[in-house]
Protein backbone atom coordinates (compact mmCIF):
# COMPACT_ATOMS: atom_id res chain seq x y z
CA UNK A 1 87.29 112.05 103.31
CA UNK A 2 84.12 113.67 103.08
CA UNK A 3 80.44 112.63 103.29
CA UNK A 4 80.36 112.22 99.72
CA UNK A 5 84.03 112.88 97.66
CA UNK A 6 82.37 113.55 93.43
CA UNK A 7 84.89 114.92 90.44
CA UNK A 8 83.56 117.65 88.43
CA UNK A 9 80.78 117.11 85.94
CA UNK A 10 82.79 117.01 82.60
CA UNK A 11 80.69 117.70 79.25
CA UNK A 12 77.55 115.65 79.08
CA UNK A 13 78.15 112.70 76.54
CA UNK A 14 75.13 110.98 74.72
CA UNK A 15 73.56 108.55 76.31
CA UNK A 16 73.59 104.59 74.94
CA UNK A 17 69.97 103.10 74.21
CA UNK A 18 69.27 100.36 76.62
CA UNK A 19 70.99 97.00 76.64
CA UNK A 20 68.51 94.40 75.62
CA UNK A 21 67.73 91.33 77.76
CA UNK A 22 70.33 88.95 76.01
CA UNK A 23 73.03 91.22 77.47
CA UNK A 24 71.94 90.47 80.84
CA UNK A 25 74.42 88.26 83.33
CA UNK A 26 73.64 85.48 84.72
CA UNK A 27 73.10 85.37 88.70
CA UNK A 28 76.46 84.84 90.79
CA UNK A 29 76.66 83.60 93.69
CA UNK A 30 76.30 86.46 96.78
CA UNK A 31 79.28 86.46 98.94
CA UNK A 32 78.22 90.19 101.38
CA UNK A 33 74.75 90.19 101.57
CA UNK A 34 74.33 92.57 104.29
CA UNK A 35 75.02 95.32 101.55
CA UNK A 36 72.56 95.62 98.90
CA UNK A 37 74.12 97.89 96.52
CA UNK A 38 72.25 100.18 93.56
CA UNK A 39 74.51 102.31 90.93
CA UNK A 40 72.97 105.15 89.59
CA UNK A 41 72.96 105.38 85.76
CA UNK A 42 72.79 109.49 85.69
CA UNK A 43 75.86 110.89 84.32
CA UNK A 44 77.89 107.13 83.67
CA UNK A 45 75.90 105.69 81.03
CA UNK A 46 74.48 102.46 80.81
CA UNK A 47 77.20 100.77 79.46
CA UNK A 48 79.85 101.82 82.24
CA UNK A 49 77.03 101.03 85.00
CA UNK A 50 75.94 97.49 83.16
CA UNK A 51 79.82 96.92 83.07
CA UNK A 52 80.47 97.82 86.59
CA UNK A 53 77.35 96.07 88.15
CA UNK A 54 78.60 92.21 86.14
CA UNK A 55 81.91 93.56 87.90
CA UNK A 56 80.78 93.96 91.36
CA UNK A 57 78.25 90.74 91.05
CA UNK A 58 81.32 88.46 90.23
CA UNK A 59 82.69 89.76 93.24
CA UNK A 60 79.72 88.83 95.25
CA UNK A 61 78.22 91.59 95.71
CA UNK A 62 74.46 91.86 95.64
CA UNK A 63 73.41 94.65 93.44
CA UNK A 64 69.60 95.83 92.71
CA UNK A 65 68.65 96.75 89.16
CA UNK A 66 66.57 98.99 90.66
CA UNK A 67 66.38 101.37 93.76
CA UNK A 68 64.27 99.84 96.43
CA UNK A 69 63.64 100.17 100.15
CA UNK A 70 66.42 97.29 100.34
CA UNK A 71 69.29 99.28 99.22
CA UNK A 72 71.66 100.24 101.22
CA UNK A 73 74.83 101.86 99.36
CA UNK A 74 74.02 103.75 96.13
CA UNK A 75 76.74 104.36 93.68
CA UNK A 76 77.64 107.38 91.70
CA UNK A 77 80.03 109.01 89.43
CA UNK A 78 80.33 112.87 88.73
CA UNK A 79 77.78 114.07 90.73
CA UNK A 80 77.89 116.29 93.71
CA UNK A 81 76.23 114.94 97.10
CA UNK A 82 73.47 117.63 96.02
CA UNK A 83 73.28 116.08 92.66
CA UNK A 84 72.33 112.65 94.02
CA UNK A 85 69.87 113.99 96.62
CA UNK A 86 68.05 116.09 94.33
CA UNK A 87 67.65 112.21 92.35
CA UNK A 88 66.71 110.63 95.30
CA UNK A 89 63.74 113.54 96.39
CA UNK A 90 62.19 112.31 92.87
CA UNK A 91 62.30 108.78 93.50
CA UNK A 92 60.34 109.65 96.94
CA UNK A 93 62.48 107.12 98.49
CA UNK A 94 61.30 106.61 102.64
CA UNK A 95 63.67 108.21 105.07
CA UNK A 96 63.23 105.27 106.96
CA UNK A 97 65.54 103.56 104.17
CA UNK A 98 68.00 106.38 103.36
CA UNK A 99 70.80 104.34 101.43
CA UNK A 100 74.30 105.60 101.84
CA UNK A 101 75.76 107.59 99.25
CA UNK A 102 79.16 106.75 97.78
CA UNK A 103 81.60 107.62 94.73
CA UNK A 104 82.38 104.92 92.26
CA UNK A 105 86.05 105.07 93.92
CA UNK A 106 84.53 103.43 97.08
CA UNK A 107 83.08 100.52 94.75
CA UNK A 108 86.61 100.17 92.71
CA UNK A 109 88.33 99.79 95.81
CA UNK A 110 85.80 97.03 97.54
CA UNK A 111 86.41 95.18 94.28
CA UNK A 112 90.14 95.59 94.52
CA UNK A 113 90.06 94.30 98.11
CA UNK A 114 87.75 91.67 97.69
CA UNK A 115 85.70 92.75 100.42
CA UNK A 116 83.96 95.72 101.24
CA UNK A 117 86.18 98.19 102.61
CA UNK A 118 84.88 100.79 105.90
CA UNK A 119 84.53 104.00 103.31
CA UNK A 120 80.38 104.40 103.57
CA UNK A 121 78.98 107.86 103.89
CA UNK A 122 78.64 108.12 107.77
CA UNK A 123 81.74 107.00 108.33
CA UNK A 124 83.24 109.89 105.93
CA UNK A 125 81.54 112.37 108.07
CA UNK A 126 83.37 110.98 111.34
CA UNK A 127 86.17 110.64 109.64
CA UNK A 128 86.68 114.94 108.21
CA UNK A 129 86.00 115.74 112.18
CA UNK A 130 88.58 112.72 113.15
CA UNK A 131 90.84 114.41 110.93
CA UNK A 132 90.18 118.12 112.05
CA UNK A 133 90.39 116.72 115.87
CA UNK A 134 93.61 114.55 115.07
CA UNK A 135 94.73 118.09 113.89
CA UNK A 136 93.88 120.25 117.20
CA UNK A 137 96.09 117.45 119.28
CA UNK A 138 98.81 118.10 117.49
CA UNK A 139 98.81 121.71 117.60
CA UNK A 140 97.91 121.45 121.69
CA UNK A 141 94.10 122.97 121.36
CA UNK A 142 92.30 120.85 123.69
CA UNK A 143 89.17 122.67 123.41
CA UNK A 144 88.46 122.60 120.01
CA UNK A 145 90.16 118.66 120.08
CA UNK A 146 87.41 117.84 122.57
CA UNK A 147 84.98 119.42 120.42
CA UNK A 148 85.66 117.85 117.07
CA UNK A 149 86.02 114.64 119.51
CA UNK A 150 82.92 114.50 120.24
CA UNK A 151 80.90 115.57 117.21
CA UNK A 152 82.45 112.12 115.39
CA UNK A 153 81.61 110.04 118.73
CA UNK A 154 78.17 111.54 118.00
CA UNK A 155 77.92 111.19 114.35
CA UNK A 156 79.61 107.07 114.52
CA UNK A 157 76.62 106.29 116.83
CA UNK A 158 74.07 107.53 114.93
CA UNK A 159 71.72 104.73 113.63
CA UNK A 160 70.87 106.71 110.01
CA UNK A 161 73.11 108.60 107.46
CA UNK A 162 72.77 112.41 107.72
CA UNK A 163 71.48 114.00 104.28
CA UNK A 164 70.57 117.25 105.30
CA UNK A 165 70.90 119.70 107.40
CA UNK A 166 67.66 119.20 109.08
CA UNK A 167 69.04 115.54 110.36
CA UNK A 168 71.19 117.03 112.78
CA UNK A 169 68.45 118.52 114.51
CA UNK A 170 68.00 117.88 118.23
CA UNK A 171 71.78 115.90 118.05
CA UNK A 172 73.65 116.76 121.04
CA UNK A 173 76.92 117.96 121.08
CA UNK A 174 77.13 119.81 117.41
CA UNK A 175 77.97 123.70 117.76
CA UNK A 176 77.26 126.03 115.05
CA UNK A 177 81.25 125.26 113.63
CA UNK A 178 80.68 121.65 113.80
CA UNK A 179 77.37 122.39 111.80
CA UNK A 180 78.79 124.35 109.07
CA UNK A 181 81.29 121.98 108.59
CA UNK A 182 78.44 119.02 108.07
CA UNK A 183 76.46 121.45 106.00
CA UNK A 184 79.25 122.24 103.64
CA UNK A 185 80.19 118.67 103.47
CA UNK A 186 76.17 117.95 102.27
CA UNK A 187 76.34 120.70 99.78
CA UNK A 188 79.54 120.49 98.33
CA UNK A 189 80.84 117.01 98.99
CA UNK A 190 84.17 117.91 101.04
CA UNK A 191 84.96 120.81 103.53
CA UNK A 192 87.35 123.48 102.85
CA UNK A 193 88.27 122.78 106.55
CA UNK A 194 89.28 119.65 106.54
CA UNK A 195 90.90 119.44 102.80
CA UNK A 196 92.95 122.43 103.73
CA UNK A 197 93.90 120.29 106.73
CA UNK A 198 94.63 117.24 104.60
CA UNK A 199 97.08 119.23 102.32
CA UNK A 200 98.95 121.00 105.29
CA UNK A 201 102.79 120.30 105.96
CA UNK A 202 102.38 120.33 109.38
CA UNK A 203 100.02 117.33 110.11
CA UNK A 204 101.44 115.31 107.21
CA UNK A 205 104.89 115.36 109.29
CA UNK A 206 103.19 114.95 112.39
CA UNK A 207 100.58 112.28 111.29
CA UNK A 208 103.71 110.52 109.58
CA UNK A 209 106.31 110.75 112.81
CA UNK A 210 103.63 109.95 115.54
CA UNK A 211 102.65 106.44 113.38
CA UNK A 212 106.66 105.08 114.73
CA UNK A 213 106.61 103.09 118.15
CA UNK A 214 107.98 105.80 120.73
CA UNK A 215 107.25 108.66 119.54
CA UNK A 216 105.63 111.26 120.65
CA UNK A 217 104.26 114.94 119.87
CA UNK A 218 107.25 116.95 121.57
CA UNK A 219 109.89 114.70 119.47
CA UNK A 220 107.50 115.26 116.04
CA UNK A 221 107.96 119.22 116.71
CA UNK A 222 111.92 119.18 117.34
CA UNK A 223 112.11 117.06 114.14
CA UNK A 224 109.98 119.24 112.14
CA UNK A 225 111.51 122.70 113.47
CA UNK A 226 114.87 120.85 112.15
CA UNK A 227 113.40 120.70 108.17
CA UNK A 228 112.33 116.55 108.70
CA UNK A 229 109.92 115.69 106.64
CA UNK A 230 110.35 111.84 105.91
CA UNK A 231 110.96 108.83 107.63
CA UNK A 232 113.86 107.92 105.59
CA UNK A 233 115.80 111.27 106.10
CA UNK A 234 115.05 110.85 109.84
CA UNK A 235 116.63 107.15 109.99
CA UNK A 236 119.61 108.25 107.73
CA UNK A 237 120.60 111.45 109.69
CA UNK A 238 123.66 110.50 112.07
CA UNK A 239 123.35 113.20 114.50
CA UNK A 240 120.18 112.56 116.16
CA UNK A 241 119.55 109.93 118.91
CA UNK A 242 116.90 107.65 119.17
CA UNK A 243 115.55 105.73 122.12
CA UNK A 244 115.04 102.16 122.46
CA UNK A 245 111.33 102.10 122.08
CA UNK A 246 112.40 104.63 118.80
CA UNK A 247 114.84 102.08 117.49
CA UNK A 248 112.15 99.13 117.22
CA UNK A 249 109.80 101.37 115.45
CA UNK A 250 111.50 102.26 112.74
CA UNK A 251 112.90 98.51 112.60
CA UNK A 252 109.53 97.08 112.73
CA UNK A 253 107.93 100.10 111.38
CA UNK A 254 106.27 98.34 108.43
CA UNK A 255 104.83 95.68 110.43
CA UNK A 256 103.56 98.23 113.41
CA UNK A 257 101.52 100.50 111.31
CA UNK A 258 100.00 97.53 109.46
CA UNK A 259 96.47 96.85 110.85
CA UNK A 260 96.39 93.61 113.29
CA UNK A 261 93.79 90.92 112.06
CA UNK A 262 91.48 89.17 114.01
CA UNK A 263 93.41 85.85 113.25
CA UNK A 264 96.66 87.29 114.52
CA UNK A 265 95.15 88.50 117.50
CA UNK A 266 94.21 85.16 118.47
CA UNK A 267 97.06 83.61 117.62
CA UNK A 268 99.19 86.53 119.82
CA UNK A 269 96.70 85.61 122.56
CA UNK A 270 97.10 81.81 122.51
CA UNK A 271 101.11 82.39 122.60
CA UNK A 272 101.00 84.84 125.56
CA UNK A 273 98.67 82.81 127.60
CA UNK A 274 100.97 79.75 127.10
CA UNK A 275 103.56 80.93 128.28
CA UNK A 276 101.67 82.70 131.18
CA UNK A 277 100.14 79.53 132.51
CA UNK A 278 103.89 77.67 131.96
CA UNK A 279 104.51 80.24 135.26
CA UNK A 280 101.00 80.90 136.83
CA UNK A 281 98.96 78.32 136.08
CA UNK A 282 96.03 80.12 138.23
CA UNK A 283 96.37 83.15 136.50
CA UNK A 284 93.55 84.66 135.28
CA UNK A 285 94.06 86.33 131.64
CA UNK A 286 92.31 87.82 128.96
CA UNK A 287 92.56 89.51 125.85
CA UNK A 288 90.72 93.32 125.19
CA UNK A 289 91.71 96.49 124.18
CA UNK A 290 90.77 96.75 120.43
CA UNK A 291 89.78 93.34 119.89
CA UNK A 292 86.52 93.62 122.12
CA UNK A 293 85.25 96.45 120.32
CA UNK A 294 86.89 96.36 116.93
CA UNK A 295 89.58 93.97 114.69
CA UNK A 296 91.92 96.50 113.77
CA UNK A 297 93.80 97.59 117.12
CA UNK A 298 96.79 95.81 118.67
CA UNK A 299 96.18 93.24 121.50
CA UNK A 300 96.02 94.11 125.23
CA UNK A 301 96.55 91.35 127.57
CA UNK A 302 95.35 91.28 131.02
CA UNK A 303 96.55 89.44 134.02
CA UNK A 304 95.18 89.10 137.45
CA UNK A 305 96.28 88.42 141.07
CA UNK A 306 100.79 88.05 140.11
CA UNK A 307 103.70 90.01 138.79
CA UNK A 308 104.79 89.61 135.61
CA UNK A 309 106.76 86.69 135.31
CA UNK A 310 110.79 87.02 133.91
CA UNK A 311 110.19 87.94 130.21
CA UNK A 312 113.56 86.21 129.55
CA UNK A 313 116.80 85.13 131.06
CA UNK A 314 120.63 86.82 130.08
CA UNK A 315 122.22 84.54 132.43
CA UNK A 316 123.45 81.01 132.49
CA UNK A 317 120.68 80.50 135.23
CA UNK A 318 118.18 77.37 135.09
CA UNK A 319 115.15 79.13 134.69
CA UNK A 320 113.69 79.75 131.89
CA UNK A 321 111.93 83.58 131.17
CA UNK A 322 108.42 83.97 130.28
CA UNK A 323 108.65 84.19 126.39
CA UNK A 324 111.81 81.71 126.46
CA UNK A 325 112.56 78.32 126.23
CA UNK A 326 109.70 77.25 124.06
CA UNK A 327 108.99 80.32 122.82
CA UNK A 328 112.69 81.31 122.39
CA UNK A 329 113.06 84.34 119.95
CA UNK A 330 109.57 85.57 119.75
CA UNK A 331 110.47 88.91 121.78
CA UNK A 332 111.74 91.60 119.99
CA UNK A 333 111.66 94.33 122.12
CA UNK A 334 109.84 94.64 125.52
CA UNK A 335 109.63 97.90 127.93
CA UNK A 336 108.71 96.89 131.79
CA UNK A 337 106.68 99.74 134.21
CA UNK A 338 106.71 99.00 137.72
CA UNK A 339 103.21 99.37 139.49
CA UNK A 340 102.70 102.11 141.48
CA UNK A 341 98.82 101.28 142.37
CA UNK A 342 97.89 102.33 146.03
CA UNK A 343 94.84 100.19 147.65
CA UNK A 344 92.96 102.21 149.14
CA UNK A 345 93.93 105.91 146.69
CA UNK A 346 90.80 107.31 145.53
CA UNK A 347 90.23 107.32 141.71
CA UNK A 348 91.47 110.24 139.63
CA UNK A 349 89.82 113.33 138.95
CA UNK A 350 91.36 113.42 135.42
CA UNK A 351 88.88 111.86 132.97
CA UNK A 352 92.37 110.96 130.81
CA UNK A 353 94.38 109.69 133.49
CA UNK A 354 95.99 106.26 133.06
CA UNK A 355 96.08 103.36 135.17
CA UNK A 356 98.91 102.75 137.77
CA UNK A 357 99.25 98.89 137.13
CA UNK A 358 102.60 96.78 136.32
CA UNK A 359 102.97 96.84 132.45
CA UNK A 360 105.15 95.86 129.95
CA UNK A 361 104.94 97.10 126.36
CA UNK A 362 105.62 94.42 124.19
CA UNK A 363 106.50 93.72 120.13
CA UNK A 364 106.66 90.04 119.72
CA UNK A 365 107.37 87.82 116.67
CA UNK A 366 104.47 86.00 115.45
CA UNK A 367 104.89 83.19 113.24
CA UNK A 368 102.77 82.82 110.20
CA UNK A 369 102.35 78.93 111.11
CA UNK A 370 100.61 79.97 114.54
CA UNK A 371 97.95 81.99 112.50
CA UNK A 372 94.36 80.20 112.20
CA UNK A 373 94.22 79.48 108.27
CA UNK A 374 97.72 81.38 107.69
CA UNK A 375 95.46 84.64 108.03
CA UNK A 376 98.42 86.55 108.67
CA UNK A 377 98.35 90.04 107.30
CA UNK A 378 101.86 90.24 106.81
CA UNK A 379 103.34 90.51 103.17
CA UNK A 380 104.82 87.51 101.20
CA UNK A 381 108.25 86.11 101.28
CA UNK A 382 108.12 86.72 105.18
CA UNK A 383 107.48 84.21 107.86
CA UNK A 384 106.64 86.39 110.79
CA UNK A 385 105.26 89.49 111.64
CA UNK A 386 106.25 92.00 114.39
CA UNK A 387 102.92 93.00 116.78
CA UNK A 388 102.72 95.15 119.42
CA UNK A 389 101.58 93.52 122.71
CA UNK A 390 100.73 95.39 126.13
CA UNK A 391 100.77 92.98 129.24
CA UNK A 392 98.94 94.98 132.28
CA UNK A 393 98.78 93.48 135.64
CA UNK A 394 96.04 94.21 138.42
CA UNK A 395 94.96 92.61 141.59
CA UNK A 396 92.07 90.09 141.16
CA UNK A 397 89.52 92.45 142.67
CA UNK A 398 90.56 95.05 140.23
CA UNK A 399 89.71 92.91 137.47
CA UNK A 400 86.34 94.08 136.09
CA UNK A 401 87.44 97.97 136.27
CA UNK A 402 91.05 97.66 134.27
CA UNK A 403 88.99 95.35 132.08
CA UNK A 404 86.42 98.16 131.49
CA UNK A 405 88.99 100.57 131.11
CA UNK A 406 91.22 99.51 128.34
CA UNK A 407 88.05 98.88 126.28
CA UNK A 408 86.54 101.28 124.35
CA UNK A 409 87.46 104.45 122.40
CA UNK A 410 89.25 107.27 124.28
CA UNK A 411 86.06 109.39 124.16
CA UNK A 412 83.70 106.79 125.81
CA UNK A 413 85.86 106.55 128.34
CA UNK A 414 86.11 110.33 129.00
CA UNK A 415 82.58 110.67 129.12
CA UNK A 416 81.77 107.74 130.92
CA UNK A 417 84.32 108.92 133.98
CA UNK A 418 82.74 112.94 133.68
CA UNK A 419 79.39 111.05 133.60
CA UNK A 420 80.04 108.99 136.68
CA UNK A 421 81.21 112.71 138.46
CA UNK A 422 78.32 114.53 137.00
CA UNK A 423 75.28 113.04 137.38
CA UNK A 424 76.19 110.00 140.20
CA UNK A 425 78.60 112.02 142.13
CA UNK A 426 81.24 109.11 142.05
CA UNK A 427 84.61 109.00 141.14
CA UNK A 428 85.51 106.48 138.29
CA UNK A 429 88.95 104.97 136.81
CA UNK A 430 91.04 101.55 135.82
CA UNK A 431 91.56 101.08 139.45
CA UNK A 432 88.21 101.79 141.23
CA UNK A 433 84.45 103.05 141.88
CA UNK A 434 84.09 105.50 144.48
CA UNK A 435 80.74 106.80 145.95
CA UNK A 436 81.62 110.44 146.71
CA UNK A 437 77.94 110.78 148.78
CA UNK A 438 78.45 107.64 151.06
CA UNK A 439 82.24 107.60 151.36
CA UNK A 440 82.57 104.50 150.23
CA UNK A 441 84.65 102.16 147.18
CA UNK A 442 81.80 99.92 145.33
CA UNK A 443 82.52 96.60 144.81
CA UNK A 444 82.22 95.06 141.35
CA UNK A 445 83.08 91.29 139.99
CA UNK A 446 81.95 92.20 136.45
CA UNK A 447 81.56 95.35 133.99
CA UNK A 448 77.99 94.51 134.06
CA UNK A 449 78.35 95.18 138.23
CA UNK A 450 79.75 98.48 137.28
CA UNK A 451 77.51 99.69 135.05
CA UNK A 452 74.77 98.99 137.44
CA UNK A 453 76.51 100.86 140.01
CA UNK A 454 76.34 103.95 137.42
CA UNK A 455 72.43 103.20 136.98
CA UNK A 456 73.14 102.51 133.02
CA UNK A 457 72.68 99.87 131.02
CA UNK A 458 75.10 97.42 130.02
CA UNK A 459 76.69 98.33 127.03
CA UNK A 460 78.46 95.70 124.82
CA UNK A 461 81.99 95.84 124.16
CA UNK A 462 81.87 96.50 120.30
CA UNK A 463 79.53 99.48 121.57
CA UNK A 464 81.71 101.32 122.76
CA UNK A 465 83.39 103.03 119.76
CA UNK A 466 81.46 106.64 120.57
């Protein structure tokens, strides 16, 4: 979870002589050649690194005999972060090409997945103040959530890896806790903070309740004041009651948690817009949320200028409902929220609030078939897989700010709403722009209207992670 997770030195072993050049392998073909990986020999041996680095090359993976200015992961086993700096100050590498630094276990599990898998050293760093902020929310400290919040918006933006101590100067938004966090992370590859965290009861049950559709932090504290501390003793025990929304996630609990592929996304959007247009033909829709800025969120569908057609029909009636007829069986479970949107209300003052637009909360079946190259992430011996879906209707005009609003992590959109009160004295949500010094709403047909409104520059959608 940390910068950079190493086991223990164990007793030094001898090391082999060098493998001559008939051991050598022969070039394979390079599959990810945006990482350029090097594995460092000190403390593995030569034959566990020649062994690994014939591995990783039949994987396609494009590993360097040798460090250069082109690497950018190094590899290494039982040493400390310091360890592998201390090498790297001898080899007077350029901190203009500071490689990432990663244990062996990140390299077993790329070659595992096939792939390379999101565990570099950066990312590590976000990810122990992700955890310690994840933590705060559930104990109800907004302060120090905000705080922790921020530091990993900060750190996932940064364009270089932090090493030392001295790379975090002139960052904004690190206090001296964040800082001693990051600096015992550098020197002693994990923080005491966050692994103490990690191990705790109380965010295991709340990490592990809060994952099922429907539930929330208040029902995660009443089941673990009553001694809950597992999914299956939760769905077992006969005295508690569930909602609907609780019901479908722990049916389609396995599927919901699973990450939504690019693929699937697509194929979720070409169903809903289907049987959109079968209604509204002039409807205008598009897919966001997670999918703009990431692959790995579900799919948020927006429509502009109508209600929300019937979802489906339980009479004998004519008409077919939105998701029936030809698409008869694909909805699982669906949750409708009447609009309460006022024209002419200014936007909130909250930089959290939501918007006030018809929704409906959606889990639909998708059909392996409809997936692009049967992409589908969903296990064998299934034919379908259960995805969340959230439909959100807004009037025409509206379009550009709901679009910028569901797009983008929580904390860029907190920011950019406190920035927009700040330093423009204006008043930004889903709904509207509102100049607070002319008295006026600003009109915008596009996100890139909007930002000009702000005086910022456009920022792209998969920007907008920090």
């Amino acid at each position: 979870m940390d910068s950079l997770q190493m086991a223990h030195p164990g007793p030094r072993k001898k090391r082999p002589r060098q493998m001559g050049a008939s051991m050598a392998s022969p070039p394979q073909d390079i599959k990810f050649r945006d990482l350029v990986l090097f594995i460092l020999e000190k403390k593995m041996g030569t034959t566990r690194r020649a062994f690994l680095m014939e591995l990783a090359r039949r994987k396609g993976f494009r590993v360097e005999n040798e460090l250069s200015d082109s690497v950018t992961h190094i590899v290494a086993e039982n040493n400390s972060g310091s360890d592998v700096l201390e090498w790297l100050q001898v080899q007077k590498v350029r901190a203009s090409s500071q490689p990432e630094l990663l244990d062996v276990s990140w390299l077993i599990e790329c070659m595992s997945a096939g792939k390379p898998v999101a565990t570099t050293g950066q990312h590590q760093l976000v990810d122990a103040f992700e955890v310690l902020a994840e933590n705060c929310e559930f104990r109800e400290n907004e302060g120090s959530y905000l705080a922790f919040m921020r530091a990993a918006s900060v750190l996932k933006s940064l364009p270089f890896t932090i090493v030392s101590m001295k790379d975090t100067e002139g960052i904004p938004c690190l206090g001296d806790r964040v800082k001693s966090i990051i600096e015992e992370i550098i020197e002693d590859g994990e923080s005491s903070e966050v692994k103490a965290v990690l191990n705790d009861e109380r965010y295991q049950s709340f990490k592990l309740f809060t994952s099922v559709f429907g539930v929330g932090l208040k029902t995660s504290e009443k089941w673990f004041r009553m001694g809950f501390r597992t999914l299956s003793k939760i769905r077992s025990d006969k005295t508690l009651k569930f909602t609907r929304m609780q019901k479908a996630g722990f049916l389609y609990y396995e599927d919901l948690v699973s990450c939504v592929t690019q693929a699937e996304a697509e194929a979720v959007g070409v169903l809903v817009k289907e049987a959109v247009w079968a209604f509204l033909p002039d409807a205008f829709v598009t897919v966001t949320g997670g999918f703009r800025s990431s692959a790995v969120k579900r799919p948020w569908l927006g429509l502009s200028n109508r209600q929300i057609p019937p979802l489906q029909r339980e009479d004998n009636t004519s008409r077919p409902g939105l998701l029936s007829g030809r698409g008869r069986g694909l909805l699982l479970y669906y949750d409708l929220v009447e609009s309460t949107f006022e024209k002419f209300k200014l936007p909130s003052r909250k930089v959290d609030a939501l918007d006030h637009f018809q929704k409906c909360f959606l889990i639909l079946k998708l059909h392996h078939q409809r997936v692009d190259g049967g992409k589908s992430s969903q296990q064998e011996g299934k034919t379908w897989k259960a995805i969340r879906v959230d439909l959100v209707m807004c009037p025409y005009e509206r379009r550009a700010f709901a679009l910028l609003g569901w797009t983008g992590s929580r904390q860029f959109e907190r920011d950019l709403r406190r920035y927009a009160t700040h330093e423009r004295k204006m008043m930004l949500d889903n709904h509207a722009l509102y100049d607070k010094t002319k008295r006026i709403f600003l009109e915008a047909e596009s996100e890139e209207d909007i930002f000009a409104h702000l005086g910022l520059e456009y920022i792209d959608p998969w920007e907008r992670n920090a």
